[in-house]
N, C-alpha and C. Protein backbone atom coordinates (compact mmCIF):
# COMPACT_ATOMS: atom_id res chain seq x y z
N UNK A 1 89.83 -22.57 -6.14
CA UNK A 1 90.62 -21.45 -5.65
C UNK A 1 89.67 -20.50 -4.94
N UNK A 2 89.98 -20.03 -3.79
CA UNK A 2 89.23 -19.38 -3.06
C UNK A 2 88.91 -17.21 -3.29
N UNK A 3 88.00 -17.09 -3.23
CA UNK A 3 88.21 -15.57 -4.50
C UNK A 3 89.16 -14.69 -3.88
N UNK A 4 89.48 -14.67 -2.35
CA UNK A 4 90.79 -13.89 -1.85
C UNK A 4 92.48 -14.64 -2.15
N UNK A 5 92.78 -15.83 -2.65
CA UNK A 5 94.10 -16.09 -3.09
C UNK A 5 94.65 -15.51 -3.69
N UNK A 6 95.84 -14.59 -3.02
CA UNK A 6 96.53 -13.85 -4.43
C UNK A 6 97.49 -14.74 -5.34
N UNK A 7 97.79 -13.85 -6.49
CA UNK A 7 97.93 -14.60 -7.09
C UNK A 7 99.50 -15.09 -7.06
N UNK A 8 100.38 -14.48 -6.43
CA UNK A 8 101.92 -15.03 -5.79
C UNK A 8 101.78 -16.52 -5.38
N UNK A 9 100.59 -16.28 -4.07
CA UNK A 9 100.03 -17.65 -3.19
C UNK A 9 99.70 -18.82 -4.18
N UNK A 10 99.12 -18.57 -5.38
CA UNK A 10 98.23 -19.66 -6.11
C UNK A 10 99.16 -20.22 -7.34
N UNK A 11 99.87 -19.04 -7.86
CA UNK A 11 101.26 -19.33 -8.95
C UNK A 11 101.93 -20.73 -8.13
N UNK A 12 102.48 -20.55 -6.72
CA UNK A 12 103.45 -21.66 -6.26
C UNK A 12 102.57 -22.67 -6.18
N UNK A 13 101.40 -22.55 -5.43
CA UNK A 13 100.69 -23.77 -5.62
C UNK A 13 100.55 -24.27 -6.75
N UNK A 14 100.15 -23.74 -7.88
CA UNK A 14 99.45 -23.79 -9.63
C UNK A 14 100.88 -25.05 -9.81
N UNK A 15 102.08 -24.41 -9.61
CA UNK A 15 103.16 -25.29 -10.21
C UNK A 15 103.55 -26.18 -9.46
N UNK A 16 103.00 -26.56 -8.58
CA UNK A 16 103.10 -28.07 -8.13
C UNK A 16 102.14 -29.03 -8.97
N UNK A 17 101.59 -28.32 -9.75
CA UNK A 17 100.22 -29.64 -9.96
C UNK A 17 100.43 -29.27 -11.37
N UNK A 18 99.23 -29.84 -12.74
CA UNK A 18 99.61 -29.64 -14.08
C UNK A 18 98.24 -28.64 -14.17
N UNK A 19 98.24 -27.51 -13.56
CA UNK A 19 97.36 -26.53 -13.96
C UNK A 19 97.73 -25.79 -15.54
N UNK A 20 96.43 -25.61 -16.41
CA UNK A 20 96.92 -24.46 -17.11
C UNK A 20 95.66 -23.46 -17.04
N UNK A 21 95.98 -22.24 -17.60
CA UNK A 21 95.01 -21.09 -17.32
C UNK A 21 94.00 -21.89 -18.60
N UNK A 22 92.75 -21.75 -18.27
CA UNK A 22 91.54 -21.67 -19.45
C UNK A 22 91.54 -21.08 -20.51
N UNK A 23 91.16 -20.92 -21.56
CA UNK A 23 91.12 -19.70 -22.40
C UNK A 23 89.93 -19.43 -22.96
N UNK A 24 88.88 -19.84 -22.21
CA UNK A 24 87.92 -18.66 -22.65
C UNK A 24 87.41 -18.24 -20.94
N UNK A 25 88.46 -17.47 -20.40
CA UNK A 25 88.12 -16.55 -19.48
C UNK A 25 87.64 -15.39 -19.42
N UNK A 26 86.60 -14.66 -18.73
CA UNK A 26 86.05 -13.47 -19.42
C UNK A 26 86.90 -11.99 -18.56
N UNK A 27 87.04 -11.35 -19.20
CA UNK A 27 87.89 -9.99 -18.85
C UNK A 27 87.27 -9.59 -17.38
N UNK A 28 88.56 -9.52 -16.28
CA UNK A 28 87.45 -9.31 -15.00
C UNK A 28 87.64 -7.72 -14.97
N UNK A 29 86.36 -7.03 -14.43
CA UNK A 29 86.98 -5.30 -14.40
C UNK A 29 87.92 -4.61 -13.96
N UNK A 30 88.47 -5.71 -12.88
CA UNK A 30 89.60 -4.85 -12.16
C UNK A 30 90.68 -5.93 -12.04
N UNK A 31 91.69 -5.82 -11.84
CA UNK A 31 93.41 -6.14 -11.31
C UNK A 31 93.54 -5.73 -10.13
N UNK A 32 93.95 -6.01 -8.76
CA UNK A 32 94.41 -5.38 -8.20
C UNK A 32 93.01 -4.04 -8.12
N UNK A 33 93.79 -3.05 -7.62
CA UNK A 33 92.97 -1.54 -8.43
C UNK A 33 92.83 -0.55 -9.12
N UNK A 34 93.52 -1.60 -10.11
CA UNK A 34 93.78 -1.12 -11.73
C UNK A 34 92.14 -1.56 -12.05
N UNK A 35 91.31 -0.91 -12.94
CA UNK A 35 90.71 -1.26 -14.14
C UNK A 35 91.10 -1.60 -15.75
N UNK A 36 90.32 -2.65 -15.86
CA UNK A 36 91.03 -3.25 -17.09
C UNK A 36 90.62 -2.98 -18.03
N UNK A 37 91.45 -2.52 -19.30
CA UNK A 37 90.64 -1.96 -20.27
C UNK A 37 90.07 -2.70 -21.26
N UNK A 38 89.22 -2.29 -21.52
CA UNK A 38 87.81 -2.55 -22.27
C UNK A 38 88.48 -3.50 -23.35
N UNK A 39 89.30 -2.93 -24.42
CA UNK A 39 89.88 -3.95 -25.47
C UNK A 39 91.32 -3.93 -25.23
N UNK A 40 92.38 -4.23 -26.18
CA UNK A 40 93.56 -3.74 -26.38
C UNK A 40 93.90 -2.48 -27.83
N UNK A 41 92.93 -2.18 -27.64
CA UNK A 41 92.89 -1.25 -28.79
C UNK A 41 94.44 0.09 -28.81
N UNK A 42 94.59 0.42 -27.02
CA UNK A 42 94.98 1.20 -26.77
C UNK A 42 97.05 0.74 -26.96
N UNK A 43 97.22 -0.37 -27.17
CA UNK A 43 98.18 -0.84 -27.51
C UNK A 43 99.28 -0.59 -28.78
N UNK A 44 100.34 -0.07 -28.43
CA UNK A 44 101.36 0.15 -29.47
C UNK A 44 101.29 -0.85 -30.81
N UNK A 45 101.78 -0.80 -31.81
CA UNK A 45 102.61 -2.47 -32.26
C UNK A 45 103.37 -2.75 -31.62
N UNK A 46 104.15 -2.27 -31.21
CA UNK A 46 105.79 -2.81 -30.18
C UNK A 46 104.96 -3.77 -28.81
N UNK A 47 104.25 -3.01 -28.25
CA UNK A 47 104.01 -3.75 -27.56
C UNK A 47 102.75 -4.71 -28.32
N UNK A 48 101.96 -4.62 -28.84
CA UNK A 48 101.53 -5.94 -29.44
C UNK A 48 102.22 -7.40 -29.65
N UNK A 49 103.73 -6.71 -30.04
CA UNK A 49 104.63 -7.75 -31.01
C UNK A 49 105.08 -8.47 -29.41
N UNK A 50 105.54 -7.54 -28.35
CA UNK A 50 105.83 -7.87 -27.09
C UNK A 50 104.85 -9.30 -26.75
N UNK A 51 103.67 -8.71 -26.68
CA UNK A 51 102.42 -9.95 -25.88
C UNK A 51 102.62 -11.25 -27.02
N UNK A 52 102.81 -11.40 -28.58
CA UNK A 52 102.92 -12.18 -28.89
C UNK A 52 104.24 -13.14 -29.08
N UNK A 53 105.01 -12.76 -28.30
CA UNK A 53 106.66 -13.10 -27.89
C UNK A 53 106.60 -13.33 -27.05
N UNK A 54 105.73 -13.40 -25.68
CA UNK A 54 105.66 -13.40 -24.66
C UNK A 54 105.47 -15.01 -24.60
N UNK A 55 106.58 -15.71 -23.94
CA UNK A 55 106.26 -17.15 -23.42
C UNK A 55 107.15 -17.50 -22.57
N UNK A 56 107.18 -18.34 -21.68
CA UNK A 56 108.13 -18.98 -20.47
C UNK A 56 107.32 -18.72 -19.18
N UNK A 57 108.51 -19.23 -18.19
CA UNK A 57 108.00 -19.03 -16.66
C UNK A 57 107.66 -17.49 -16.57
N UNK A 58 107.64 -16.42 -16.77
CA UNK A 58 107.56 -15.30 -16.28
C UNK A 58 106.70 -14.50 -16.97
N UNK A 59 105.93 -15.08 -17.91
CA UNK A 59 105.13 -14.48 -19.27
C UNK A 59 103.83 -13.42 -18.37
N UNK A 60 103.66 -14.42 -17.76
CA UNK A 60 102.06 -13.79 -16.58
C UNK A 60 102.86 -12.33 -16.54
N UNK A 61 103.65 -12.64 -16.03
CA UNK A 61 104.76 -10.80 -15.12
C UNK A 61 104.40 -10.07 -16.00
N UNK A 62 104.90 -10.82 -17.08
CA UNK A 62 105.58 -10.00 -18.38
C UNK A 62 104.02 -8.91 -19.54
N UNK A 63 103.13 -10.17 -19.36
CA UNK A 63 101.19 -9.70 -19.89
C UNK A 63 101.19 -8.25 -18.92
N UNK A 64 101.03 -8.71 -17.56
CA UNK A 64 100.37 -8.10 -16.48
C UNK A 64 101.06 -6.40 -16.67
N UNK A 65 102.86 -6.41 -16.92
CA UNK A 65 103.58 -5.25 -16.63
C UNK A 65 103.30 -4.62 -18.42
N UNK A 66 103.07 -5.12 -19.35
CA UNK A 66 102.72 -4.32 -20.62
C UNK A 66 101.33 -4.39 -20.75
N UNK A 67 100.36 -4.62 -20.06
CA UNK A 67 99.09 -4.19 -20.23
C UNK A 67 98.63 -3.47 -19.18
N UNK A 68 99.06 -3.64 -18.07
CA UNK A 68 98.14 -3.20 -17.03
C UNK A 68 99.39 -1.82 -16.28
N UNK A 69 100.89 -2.24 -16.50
CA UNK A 69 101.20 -1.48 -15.89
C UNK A 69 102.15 -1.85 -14.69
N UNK A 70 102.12 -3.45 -14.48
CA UNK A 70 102.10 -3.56 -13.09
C UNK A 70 103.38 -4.29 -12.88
N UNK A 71 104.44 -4.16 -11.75
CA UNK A 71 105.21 -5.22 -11.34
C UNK A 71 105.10 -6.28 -10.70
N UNK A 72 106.20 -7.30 -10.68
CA UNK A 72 105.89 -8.33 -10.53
C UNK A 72 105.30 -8.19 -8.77
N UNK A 73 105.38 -7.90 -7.96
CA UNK A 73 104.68 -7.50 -6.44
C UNK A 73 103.41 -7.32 -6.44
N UNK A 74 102.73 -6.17 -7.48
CA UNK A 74 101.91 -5.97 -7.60
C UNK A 74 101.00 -6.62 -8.36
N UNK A 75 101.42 -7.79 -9.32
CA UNK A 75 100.87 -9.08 -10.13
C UNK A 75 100.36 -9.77 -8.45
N UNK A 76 101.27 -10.28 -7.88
CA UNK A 76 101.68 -10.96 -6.92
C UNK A 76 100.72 -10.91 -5.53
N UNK A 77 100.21 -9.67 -5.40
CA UNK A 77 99.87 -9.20 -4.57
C UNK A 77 97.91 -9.20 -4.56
N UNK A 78 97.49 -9.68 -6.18
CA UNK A 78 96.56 -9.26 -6.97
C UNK A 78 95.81 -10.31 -6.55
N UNK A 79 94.08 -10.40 -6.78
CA UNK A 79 93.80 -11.42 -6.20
C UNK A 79 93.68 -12.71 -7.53
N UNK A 80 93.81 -13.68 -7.48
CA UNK A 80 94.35 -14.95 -8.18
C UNK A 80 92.99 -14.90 -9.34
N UNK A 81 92.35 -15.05 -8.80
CA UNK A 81 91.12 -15.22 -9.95
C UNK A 81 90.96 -14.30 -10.58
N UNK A 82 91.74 -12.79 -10.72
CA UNK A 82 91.17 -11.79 -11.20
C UNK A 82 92.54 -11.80 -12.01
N UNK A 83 93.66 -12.15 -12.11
CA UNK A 83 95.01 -12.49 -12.63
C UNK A 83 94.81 -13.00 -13.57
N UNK A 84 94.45 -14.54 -13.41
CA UNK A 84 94.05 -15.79 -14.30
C UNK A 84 93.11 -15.39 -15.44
N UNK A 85 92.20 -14.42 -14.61
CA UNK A 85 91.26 -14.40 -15.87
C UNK A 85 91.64 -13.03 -17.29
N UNK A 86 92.11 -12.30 -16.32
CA UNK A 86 92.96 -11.08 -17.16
C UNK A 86 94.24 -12.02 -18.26
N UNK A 87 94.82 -12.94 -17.70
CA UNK A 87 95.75 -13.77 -18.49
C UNK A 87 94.93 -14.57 -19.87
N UNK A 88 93.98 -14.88 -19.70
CA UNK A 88 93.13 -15.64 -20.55
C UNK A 88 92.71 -14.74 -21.49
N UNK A 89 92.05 -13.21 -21.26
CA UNK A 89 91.19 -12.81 -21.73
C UNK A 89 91.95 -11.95 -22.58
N UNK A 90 93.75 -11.38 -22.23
CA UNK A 90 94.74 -11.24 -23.23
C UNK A 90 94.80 -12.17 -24.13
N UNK A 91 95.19 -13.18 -23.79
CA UNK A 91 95.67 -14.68 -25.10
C UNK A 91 94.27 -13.96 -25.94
N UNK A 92 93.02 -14.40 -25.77
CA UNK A 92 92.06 -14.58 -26.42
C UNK A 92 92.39 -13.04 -27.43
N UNK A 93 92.60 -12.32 -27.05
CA UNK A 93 92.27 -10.88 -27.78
C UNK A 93 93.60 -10.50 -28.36
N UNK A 94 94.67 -11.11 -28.15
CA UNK A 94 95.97 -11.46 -28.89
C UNK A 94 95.46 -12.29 -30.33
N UNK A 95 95.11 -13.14 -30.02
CA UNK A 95 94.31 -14.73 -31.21
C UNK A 95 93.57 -13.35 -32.23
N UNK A 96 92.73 -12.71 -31.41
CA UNK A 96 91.90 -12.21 -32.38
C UNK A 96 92.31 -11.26 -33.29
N UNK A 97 93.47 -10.02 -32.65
CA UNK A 97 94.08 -9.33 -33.44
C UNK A 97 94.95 -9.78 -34.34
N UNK A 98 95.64 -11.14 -34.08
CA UNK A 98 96.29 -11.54 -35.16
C UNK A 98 95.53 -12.11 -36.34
N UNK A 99 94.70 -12.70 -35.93
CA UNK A 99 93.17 -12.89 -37.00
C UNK A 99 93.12 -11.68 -37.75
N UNK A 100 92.82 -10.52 -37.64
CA UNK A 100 92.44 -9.16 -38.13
C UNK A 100 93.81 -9.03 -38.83
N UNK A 101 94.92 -9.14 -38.97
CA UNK A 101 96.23 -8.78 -39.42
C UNK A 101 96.01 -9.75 -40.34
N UNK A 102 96.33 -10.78 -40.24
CA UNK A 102 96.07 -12.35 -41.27
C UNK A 102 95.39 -11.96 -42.62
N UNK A 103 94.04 -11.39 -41.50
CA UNK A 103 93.03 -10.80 -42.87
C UNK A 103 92.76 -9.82 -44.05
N UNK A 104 93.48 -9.01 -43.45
CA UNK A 104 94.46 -7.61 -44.68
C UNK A 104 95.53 -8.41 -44.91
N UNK A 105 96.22 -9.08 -44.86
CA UNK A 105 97.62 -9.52 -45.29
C UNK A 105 97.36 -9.40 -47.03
N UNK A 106 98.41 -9.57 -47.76
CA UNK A 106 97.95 -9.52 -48.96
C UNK A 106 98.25 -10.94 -49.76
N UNK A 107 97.25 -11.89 -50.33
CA UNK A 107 97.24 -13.07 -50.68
C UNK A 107 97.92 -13.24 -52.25
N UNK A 108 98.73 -13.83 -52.42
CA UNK A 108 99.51 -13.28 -53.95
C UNK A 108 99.07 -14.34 -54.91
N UNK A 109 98.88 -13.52 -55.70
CA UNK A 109 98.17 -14.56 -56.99
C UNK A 109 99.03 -15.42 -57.55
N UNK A 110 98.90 -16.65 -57.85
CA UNK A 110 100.03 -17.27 -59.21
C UNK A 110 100.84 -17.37 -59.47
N UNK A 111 100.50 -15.42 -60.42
CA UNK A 111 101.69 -15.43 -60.90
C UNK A 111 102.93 -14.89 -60.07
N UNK A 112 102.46 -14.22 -59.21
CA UNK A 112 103.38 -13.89 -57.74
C UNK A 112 103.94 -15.14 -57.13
N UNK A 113 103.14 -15.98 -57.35
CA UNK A 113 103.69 -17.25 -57.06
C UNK A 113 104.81 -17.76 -57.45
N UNK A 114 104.77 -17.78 -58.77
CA UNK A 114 105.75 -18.08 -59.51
C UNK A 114 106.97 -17.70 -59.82
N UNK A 115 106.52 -16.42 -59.78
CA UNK A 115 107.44 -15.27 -59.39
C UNK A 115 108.79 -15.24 -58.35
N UNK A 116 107.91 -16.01 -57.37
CA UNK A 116 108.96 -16.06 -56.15
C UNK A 116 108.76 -15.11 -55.15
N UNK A 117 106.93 -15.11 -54.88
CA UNK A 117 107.06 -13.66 -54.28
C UNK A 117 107.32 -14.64 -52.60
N UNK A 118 107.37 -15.62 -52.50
CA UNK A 118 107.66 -16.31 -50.73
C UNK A 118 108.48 -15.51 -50.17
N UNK A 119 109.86 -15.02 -51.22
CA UNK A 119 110.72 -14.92 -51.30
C UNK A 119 111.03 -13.59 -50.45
N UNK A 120 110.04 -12.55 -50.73
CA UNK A 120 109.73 -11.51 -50.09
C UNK A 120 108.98 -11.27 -49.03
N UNK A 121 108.66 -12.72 -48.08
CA UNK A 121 108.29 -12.58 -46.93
C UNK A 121 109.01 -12.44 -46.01
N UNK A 122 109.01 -11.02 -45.69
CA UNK A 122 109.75 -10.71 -44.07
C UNK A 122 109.43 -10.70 -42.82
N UNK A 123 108.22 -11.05 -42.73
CA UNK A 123 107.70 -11.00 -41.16
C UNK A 123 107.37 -9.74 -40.49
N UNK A 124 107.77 -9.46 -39.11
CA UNK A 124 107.15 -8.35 -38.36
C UNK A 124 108.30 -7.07 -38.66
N UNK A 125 109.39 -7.81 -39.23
CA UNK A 125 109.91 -6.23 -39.63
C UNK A 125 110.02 -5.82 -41.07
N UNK A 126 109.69 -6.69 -41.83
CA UNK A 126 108.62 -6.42 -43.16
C UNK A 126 107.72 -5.09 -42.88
N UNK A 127 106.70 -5.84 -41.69
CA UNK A 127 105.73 -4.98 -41.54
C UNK A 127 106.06 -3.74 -41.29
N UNK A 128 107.17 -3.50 -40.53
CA UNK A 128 107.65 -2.38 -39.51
C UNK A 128 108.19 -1.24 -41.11
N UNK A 129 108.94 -1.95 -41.56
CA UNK A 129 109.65 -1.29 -42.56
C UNK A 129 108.46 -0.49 -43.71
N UNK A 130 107.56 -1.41 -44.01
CA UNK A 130 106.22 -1.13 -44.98
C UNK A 130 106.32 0.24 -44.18
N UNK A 131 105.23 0.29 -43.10
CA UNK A 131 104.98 1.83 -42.48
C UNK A 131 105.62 2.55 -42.59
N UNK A 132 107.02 2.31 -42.41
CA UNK A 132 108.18 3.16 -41.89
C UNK A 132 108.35 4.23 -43.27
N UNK A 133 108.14 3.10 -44.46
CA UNK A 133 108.06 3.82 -45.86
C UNK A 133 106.80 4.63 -46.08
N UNK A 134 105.95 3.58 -45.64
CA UNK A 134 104.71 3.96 -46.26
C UNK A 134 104.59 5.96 -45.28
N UNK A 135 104.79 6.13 -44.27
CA UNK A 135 105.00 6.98 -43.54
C UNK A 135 105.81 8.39 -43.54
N UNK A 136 107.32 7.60 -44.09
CA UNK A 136 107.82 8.67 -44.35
C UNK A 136 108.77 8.71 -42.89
N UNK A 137 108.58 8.17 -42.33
CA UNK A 137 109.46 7.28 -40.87
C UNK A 137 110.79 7.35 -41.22
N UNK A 138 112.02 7.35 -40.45
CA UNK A 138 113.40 6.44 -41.07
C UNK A 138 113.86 5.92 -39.63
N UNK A 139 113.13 6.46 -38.49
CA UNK A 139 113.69 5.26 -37.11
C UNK A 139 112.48 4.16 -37.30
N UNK A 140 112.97 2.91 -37.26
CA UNK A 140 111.98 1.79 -36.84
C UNK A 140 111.24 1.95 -35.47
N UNK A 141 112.29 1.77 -34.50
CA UNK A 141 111.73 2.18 -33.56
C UNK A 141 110.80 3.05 -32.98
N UNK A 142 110.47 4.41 -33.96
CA UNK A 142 109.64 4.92 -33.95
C UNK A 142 108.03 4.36 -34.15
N UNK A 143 107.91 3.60 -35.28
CA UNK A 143 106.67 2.58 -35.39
C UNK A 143 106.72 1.63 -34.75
N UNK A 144 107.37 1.35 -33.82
CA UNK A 144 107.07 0.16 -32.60
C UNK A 144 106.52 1.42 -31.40
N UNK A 145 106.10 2.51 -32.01
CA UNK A 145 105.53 3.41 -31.05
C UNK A 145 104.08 3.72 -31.14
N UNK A 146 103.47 3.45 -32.60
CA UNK A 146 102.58 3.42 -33.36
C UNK A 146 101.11 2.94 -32.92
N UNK A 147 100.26 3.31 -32.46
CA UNK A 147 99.09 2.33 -31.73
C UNK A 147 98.79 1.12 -33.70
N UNK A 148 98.64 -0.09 -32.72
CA UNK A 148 98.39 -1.22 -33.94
C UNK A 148 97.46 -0.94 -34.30
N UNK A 149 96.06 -0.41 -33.90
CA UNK A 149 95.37 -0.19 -34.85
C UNK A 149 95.30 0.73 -35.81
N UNK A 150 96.18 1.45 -35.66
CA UNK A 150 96.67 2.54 -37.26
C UNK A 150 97.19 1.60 -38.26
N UNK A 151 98.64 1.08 -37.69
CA UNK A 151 98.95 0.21 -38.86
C UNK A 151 97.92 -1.02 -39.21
N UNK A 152 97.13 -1.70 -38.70
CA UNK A 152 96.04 -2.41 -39.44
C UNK A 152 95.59 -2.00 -40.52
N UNK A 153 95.15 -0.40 -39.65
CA UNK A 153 93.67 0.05 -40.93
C UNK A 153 94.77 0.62 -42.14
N UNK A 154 95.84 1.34 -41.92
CA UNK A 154 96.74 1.13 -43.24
C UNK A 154 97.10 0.05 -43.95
N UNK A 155 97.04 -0.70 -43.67
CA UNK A 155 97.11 -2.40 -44.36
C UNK A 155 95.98 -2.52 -45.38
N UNK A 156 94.65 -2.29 -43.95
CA UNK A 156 93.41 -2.69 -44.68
C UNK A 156 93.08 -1.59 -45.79
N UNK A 157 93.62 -0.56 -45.80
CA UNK A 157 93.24 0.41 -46.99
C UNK A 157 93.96 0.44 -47.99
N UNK A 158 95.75 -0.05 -48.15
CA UNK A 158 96.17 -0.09 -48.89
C UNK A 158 95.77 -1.69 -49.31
N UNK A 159 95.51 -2.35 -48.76
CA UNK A 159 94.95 -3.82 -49.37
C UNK A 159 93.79 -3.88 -50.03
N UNK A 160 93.10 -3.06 -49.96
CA UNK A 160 91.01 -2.80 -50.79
C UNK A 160 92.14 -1.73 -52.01
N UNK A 161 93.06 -0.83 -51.68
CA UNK A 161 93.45 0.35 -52.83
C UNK A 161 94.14 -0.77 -54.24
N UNK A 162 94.80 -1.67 -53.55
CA UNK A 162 95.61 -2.86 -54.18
C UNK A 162 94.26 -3.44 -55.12
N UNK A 163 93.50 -4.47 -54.76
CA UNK A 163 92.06 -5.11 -55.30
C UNK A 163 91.39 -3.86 -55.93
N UNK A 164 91.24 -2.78 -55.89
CA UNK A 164 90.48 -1.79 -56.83
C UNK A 164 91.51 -1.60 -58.05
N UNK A 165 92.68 -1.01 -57.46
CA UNK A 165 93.48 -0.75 -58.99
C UNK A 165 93.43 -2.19 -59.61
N UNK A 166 93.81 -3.49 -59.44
CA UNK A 166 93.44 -4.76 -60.05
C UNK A 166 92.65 -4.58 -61.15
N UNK A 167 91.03 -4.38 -60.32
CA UNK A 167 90.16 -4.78 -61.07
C UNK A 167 89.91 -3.66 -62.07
N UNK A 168 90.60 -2.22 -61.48
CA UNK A 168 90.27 -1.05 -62.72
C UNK A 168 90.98 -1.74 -63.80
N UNK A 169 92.23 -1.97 -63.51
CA UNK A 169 93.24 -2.98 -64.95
C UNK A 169 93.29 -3.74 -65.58
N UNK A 170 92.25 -4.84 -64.82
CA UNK A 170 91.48 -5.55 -66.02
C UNK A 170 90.38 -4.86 -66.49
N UNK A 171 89.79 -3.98 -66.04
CA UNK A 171 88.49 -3.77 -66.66
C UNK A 171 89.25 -2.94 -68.08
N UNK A 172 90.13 -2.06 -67.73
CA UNK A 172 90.45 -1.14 -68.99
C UNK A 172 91.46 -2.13 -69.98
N UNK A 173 92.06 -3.24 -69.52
CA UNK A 173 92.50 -4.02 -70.50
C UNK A 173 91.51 -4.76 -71.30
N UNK A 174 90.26 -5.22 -70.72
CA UNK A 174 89.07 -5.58 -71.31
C UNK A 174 88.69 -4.70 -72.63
N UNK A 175 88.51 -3.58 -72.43
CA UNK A 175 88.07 -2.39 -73.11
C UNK A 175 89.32 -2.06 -74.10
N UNK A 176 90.14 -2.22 -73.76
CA UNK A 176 91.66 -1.95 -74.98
C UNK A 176 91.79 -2.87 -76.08
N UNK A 177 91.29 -4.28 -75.56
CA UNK A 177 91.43 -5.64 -76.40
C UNK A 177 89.99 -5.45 -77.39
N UNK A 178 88.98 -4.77 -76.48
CA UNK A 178 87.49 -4.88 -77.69
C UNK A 178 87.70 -3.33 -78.51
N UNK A 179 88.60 -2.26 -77.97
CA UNK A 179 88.58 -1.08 -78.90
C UNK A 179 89.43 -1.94 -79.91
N UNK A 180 90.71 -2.92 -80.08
CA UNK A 180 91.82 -2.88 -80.97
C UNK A 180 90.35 -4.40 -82.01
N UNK A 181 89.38 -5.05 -81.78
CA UNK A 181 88.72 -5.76 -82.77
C UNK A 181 87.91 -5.31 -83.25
N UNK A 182 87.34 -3.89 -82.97
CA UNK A 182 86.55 -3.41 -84.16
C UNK A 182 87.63 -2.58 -85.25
């Protein structure tokens, strides 16, 4: 692909043939003459949940107009290699934030197991609802307003607050069982 093809020109070509984008493309600095930002840090959850819903013929549009801003003309208009690689370098940093979510998730022991805690898996409006409480919220929609990295690091703090009270409760049940044998 030649580095002036925009990317309208290279999309029609791309789908004549079995192209797919790479994925370890590296973040190019600019779009168009947009600059691209540094991470996705600056990202809602709503729109997080958006980029990971994002699939079909129109997904590129769809990345390009919730990250960068841009319509489909101005995708279109953009030069091809600087598109492609902005497309890649989302997926990749999508993969990774959901990695980071995965990793606070909270892993249920046993007896939760047994329990039936599956049972209480709700997914992304689980999540939505958690905040919404945890917050003090009562529109949902309001925390699809939320930058994701707040609700992470609330995850990740009530998930270490979860594992500390644990281990305070065994430790003082330890200590209750050796005060009641002397």
């Amino acid at each position: 692909m030649d580095n002036n093809t925009t990317y309208g020109y290279w999309r029609v070509v791309a789908s004549h043939c079995r192209y797919t984008i790479p994925e370890e493309l590296v973040r190019p600095s600019y779009v168009g003459d947009k600059e691209c930002p540094e991470n996705l840090n600056g990202l809602t959850i709503g729109q997080l949940i958006e980029l990971g819903q994002t699939e079909g013929g129109d997904a590129d549009y769809r990345i390009t107009e919730i990250v960068l801003g841009f319509d489909r003309e101005t995708t279109d208009k953009s030069r091809a290699v600087d598109v492609v690689s902005f497309l890649s370098w989302v997926g990749q940093q999508v993969k990774a934030i959901n990695r980071l979510f995965e990793g606070v998730s909270h892993k249920p022991t046993a007896k939760e197991r047994q329990a039936g805690v599956e049972n209480l898996q709700f997914g992304l409006f689980g999540m939505i609802d958690w905040f919404a409480k945890r917050m003090g919220i009562t529109d949902h929609d309001e925390v699809l307003r939320v930058p994701w990295l707040r609700i992470y690091k609330c995850m990740d703090m009530d998930n270490k607050t979860r594992q500390y009270e644990k281990r305070l409760n065994e430790i003082s049940l330890r200590e209750a069982k050796g005060r009641k044998r002397k």
